[in-house]
N, C-alpha and C. Protein backbone atom coordinates (compact mmCIF):
# COMPACT_ATOMS: atom_id res chain seq x y z
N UNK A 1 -1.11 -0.98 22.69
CA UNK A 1 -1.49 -0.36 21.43
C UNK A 1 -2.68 -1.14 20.87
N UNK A 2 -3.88 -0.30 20.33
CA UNK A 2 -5.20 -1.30 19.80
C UNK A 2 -4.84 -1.54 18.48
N UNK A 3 -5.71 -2.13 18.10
CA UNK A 3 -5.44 -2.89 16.58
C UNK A 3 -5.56 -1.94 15.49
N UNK A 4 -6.52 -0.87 15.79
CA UNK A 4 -6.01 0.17 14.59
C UNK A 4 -5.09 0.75 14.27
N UNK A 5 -4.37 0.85 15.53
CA UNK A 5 -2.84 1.66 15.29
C UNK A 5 -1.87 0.83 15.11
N UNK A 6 -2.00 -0.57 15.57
CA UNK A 6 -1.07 -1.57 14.99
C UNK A 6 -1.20 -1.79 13.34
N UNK A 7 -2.73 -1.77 13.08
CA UNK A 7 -2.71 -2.02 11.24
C UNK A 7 -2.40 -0.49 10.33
N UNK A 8 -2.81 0.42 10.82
CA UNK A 8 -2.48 1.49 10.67
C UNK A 8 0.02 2.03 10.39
N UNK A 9 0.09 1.46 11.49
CA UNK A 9 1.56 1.41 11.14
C UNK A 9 1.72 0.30 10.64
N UNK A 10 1.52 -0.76 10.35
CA UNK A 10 1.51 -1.69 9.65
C UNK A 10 1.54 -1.66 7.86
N UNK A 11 0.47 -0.80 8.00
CA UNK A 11 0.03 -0.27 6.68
C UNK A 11 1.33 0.84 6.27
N UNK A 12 2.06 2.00 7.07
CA UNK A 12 2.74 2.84 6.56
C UNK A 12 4.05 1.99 6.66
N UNK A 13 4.10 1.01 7.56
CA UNK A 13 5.71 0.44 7.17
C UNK A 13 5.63 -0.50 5.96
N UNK A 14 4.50 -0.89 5.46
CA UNK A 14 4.28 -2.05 4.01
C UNK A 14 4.82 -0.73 3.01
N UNK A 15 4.69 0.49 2.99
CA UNK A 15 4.35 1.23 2.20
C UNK A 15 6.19 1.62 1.93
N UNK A 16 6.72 2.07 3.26
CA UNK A 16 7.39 2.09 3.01
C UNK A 16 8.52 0.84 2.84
N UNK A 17 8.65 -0.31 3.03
CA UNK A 17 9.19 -1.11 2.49
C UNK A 17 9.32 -1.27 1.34
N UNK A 18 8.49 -0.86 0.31
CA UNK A 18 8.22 -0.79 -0.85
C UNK A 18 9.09 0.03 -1.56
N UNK A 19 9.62 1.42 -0.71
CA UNK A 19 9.78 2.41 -1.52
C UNK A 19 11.17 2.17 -1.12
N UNK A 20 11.15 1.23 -0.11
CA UNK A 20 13.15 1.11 0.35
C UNK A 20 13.71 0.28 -0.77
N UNK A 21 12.77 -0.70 -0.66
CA UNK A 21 12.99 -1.57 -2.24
C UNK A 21 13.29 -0.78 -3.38
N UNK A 22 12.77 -0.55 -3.64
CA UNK A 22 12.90 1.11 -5.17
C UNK A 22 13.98 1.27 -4.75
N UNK A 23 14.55 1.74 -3.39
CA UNK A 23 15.74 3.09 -3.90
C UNK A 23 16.90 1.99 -3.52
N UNK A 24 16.70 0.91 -2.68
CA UNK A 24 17.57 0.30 -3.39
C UNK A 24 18.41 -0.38 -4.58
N UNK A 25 17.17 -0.80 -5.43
CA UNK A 25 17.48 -0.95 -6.48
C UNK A 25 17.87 0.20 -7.51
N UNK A 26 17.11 1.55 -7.23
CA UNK A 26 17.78 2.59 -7.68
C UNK A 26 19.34 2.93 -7.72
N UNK A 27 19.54 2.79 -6.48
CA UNK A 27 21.21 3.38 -5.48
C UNK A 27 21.85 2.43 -6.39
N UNK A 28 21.55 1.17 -6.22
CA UNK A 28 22.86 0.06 -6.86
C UNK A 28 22.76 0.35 -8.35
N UNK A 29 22.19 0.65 -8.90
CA UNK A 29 21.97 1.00 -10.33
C UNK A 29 23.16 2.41 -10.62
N UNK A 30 22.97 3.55 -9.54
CA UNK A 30 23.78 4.27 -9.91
C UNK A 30 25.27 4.44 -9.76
N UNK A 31 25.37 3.12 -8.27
CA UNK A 31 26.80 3.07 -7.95
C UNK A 31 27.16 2.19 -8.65
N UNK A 32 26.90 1.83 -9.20
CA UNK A 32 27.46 0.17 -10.46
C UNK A 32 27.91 1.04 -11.75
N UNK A 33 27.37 2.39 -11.82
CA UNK A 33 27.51 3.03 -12.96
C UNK A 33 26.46 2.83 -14.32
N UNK A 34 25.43 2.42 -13.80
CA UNK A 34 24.82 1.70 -14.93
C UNK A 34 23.91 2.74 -15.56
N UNK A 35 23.75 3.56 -14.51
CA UNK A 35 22.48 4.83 -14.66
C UNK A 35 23.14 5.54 -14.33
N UNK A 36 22.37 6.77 -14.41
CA UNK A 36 22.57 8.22 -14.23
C UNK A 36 21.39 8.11 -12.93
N UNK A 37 21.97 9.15 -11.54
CA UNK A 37 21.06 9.25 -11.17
C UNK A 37 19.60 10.33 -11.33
N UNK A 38 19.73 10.37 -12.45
CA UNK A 38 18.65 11.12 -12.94
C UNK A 38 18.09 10.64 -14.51
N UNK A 39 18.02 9.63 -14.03
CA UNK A 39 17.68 8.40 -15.13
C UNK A 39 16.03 8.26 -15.05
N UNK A 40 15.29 8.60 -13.69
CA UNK A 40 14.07 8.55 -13.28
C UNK A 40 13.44 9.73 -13.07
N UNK A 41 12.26 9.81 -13.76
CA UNK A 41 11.29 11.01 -13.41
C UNK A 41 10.08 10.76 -12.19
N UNK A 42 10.23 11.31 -11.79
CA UNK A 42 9.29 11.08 -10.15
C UNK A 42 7.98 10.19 -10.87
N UNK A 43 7.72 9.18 -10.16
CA UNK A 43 6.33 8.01 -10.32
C UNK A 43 6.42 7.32 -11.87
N UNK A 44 7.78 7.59 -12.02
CA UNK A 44 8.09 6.81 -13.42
C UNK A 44 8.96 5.84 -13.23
N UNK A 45 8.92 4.84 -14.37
CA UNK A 45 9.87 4.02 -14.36
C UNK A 45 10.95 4.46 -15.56
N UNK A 46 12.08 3.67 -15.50
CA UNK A 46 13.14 3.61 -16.85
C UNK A 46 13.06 2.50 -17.91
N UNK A 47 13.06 3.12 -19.07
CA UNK A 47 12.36 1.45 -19.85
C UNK A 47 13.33 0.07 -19.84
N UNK A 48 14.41 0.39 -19.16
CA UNK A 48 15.24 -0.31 -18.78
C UNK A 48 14.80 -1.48 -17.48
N UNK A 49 13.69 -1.05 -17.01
CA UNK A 49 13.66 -1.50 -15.46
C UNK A 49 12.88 -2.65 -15.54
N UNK A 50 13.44 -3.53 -15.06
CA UNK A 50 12.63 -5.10 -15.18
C UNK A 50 10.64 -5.18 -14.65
N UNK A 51 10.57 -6.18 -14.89
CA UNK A 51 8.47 -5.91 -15.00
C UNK A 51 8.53 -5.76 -13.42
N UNK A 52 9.36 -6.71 -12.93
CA UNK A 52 9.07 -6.93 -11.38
C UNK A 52 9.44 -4.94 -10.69
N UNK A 53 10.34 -4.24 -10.91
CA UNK A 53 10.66 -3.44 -10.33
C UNK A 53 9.15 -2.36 -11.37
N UNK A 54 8.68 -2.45 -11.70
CA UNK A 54 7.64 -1.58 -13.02
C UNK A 54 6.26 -2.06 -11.62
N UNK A 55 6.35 -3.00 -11.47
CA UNK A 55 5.09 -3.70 -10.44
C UNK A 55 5.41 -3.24 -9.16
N UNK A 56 6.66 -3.10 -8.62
CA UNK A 56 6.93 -2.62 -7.54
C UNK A 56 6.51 -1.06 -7.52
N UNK A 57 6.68 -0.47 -7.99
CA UNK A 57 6.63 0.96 -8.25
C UNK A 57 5.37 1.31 -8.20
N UNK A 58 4.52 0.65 -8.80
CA UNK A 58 2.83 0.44 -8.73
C UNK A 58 2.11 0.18 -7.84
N UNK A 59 2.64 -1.37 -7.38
CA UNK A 59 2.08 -1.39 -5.88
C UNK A 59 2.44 -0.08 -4.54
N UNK A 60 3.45 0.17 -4.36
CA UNK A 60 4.20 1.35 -4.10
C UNK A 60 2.68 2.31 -4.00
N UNK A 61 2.60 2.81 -5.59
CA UNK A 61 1.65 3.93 -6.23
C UNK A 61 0.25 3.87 -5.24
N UNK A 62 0.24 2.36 -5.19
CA UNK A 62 -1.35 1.78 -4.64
C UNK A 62 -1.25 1.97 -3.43
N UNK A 63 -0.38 1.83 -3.04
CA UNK A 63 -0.34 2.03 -1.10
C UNK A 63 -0.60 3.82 -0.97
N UNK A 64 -0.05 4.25 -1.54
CA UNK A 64 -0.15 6.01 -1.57
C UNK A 64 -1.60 6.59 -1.54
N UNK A 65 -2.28 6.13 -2.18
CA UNK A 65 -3.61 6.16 -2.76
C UNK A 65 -4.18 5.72 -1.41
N UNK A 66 -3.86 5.03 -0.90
CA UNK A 66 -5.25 4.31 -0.15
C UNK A 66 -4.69 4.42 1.56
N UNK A 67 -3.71 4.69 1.93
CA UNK A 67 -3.09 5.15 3.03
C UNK A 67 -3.91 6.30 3.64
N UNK A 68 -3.98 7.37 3.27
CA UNK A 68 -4.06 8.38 3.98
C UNK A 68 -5.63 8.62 4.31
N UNK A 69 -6.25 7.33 3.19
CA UNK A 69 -7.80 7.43 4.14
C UNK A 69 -7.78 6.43 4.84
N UNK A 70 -7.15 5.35 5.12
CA UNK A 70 -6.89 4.65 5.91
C UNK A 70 -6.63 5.44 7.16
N UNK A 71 -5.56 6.15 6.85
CA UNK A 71 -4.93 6.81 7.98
C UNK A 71 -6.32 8.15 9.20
N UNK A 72 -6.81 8.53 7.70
CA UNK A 72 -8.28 9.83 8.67
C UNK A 72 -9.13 8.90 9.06
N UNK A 73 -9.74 7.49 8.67
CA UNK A 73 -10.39 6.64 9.43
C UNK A 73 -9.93 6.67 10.84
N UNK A 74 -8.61 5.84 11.08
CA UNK A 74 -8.01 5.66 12.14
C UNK A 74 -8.03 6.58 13.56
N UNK A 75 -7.57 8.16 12.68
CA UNK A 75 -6.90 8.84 13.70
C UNK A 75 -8.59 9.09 14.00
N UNK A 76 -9.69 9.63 13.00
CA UNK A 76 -10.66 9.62 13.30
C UNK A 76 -11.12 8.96 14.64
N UNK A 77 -10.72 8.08 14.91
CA UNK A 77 -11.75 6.79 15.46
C UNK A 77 -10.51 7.00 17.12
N UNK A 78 -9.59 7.37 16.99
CA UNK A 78 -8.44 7.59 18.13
C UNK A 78 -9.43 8.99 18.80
N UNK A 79 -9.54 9.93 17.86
CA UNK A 79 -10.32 11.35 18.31
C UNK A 79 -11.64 11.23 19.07
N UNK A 80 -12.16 10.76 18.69
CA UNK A 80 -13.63 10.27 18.88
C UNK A 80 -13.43 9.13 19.89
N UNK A 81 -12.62 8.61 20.02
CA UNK A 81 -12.79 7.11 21.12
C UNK A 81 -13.45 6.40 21.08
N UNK A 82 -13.46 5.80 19.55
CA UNK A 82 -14.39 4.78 18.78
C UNK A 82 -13.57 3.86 18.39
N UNK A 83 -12.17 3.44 18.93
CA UNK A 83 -11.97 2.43 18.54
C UNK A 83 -11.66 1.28 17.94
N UNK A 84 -13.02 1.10 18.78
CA UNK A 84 -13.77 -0.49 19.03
C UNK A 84 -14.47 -1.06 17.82
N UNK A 85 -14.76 -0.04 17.31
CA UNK A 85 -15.29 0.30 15.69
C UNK A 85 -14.22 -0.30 14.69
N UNK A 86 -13.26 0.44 14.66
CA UNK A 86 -11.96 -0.04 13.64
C UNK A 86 -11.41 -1.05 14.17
N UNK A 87 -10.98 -1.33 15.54
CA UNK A 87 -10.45 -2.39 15.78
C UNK A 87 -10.88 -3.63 15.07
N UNK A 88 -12.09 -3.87 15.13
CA UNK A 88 -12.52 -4.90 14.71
C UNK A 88 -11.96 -5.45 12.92
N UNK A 89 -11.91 -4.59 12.40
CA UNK A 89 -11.87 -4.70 10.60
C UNK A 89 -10.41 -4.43 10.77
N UNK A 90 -9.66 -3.50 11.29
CA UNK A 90 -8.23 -2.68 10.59
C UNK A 90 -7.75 -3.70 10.20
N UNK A 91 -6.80 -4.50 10.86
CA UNK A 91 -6.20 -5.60 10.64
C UNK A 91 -6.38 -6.56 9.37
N UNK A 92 -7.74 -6.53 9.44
CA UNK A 92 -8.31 -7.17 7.43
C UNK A 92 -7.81 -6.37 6.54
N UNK A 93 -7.88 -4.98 6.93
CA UNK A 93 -7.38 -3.63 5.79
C UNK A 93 -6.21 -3.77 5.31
N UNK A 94 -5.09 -4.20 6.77
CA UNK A 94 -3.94 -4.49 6.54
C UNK A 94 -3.31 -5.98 5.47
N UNK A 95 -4.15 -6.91 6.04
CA UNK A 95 -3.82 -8.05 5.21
C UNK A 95 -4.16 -7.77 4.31
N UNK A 96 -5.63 -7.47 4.05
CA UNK A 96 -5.81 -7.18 2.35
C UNK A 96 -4.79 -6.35 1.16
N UNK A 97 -4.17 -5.45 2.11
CA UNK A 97 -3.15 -4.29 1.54
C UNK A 97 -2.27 -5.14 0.96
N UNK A 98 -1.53 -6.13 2.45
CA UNK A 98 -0.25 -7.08 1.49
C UNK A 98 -0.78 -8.22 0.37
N UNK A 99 -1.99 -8.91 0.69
CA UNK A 99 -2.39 -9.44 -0.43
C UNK A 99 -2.21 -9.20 -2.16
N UNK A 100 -3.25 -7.40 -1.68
CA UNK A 100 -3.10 -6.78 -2.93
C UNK A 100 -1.56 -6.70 -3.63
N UNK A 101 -0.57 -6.30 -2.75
CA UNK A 101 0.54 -5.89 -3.02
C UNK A 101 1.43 -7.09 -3.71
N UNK A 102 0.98 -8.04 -2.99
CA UNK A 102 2.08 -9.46 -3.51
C UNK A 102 1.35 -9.91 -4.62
N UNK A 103 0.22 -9.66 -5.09
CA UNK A 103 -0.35 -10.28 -6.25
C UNK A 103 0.08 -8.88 -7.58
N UNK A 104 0.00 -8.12 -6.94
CA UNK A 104 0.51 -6.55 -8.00
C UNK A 104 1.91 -7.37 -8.64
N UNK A 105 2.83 -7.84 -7.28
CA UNK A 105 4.15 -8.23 -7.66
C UNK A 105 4.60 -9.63 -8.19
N UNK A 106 3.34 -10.28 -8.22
CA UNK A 106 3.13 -11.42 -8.56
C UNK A 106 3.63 -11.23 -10.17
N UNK A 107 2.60 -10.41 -10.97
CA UNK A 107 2.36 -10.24 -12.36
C UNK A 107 0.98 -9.24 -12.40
N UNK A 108 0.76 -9.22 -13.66
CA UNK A 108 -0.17 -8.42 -14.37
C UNK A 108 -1.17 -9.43 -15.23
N UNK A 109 -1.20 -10.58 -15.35
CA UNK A 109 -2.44 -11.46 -15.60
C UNK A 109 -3.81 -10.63 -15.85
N UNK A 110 -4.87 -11.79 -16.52
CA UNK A 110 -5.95 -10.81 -16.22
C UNK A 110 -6.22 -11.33 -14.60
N UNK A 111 -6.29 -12.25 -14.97
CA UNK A 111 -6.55 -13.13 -13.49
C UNK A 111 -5.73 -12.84 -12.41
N UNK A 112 -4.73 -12.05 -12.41
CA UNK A 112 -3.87 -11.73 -11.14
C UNK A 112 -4.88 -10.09 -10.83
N UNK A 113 -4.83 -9.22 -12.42
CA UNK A 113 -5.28 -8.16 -12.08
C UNK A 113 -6.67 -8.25 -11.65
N UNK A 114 -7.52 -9.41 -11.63
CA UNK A 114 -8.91 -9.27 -10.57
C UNK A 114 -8.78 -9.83 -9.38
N UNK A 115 -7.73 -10.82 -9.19
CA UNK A 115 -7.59 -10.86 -7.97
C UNK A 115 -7.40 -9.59 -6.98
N UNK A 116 -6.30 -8.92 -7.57
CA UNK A 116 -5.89 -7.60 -7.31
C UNK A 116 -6.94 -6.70 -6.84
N UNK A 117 -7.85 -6.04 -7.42
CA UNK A 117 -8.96 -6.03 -7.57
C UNK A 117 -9.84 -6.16 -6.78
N UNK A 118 -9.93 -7.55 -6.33
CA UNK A 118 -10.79 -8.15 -5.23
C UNK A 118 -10.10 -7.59 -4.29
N UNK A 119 -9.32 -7.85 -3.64
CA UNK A 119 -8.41 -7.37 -2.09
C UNK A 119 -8.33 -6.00 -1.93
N UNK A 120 -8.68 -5.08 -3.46
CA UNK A 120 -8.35 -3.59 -3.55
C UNK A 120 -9.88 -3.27 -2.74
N UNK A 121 -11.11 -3.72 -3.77
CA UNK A 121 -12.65 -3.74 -3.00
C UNK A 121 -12.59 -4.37 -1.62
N UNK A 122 -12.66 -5.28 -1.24
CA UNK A 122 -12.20 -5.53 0.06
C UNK A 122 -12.03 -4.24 1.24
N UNK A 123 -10.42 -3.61 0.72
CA UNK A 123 -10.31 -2.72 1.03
C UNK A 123 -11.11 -1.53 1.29
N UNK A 124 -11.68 -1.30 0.21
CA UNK A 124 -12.99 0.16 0.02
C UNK A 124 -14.35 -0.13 1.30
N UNK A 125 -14.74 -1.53 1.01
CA UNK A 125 -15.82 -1.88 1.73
C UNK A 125 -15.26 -1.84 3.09
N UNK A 126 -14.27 -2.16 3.60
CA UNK A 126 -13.95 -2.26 4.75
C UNK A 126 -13.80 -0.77 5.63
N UNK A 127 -13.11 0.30 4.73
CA UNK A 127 -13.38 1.47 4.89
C UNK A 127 -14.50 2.13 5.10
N UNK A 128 -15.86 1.77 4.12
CA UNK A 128 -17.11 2.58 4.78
C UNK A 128 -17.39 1.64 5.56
N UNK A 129 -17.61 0.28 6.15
CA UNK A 129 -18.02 -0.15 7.05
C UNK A 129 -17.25 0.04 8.41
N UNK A 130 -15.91 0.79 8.38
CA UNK A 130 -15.81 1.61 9.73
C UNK A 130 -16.39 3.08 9.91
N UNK A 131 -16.37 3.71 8.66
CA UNK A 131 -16.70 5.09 8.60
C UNK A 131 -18.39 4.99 9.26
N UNK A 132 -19.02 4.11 8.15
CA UNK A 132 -20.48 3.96 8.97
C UNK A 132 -20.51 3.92 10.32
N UNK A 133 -19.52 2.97 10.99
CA UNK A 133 -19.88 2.92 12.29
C UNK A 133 -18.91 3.79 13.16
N UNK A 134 -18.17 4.89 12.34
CA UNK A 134 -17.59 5.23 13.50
C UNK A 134 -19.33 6.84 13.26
N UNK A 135 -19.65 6.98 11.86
CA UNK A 135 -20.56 8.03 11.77
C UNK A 135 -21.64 8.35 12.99
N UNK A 136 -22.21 6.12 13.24
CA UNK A 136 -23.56 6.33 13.74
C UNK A 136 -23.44 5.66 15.30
């Protein structure tokens, strides 16, 4: 398997780890009796829900967002038999993703949120600098 499709699933299992997290903490919430399971409105939180699970949900939000062009880069570059192109960067895409994600879950700082920030750009640049080269 090349490195795009390793950072590429890499990237959809971070994503979903995230969201296993959520419904776990969801599930035990409702079997404890503490909630209703309809305590949550889809991409919302409960004002009940601690900062850390409010950050989880976000980072979560952020992986959603930035996945699926991750993902048309990739398959892009599988179609085309380019690669050699993504190989090179994916893997940064990927670290940068958990970076972003553990600093999301870190806190909300200003200074966490530009770190954040930074690893999010990271991200973007790393994207047209495969798109460029898978273009030319």
């Amino acid at each position: 398997m090349n490195a795009s499709a390793v950072a590429l699933l890499g990237f959809a299992a971070w994503t979903l780890a995230l969201v296993a997290l959520l419904l776990f903490y969801r599930t035990a919430l409702v079997f404890s009796g503490r909630s209703p399971a309809n305590a949550w409105m889809r991409g919302t939180t409960n004002p009940g829900d601690p900062a850390l699970v409010v950050r989880m949900l976000h980072a979560h939000q952020n992986c959603l967002e930035s996945l699926p062009v991750f993902a048309a880069i990739v398959i892009g570059a599988l179609i085309l038999n380019k690669t050699a192109v993504t190989d090179a960067v994916a893997m940064w895409v990927l670290y940068a993703r958990f970076a972003q994600s553990a600093t999301h879950l870190a806190g909300t700082s200003h200074w966490l949120v530009m770190v954040r920030a930074t690893f999010f750009s990271a991200q973007l640049a790393l994207f047209a600098w495969m798109l460029w080269g898978l273009l030319h």
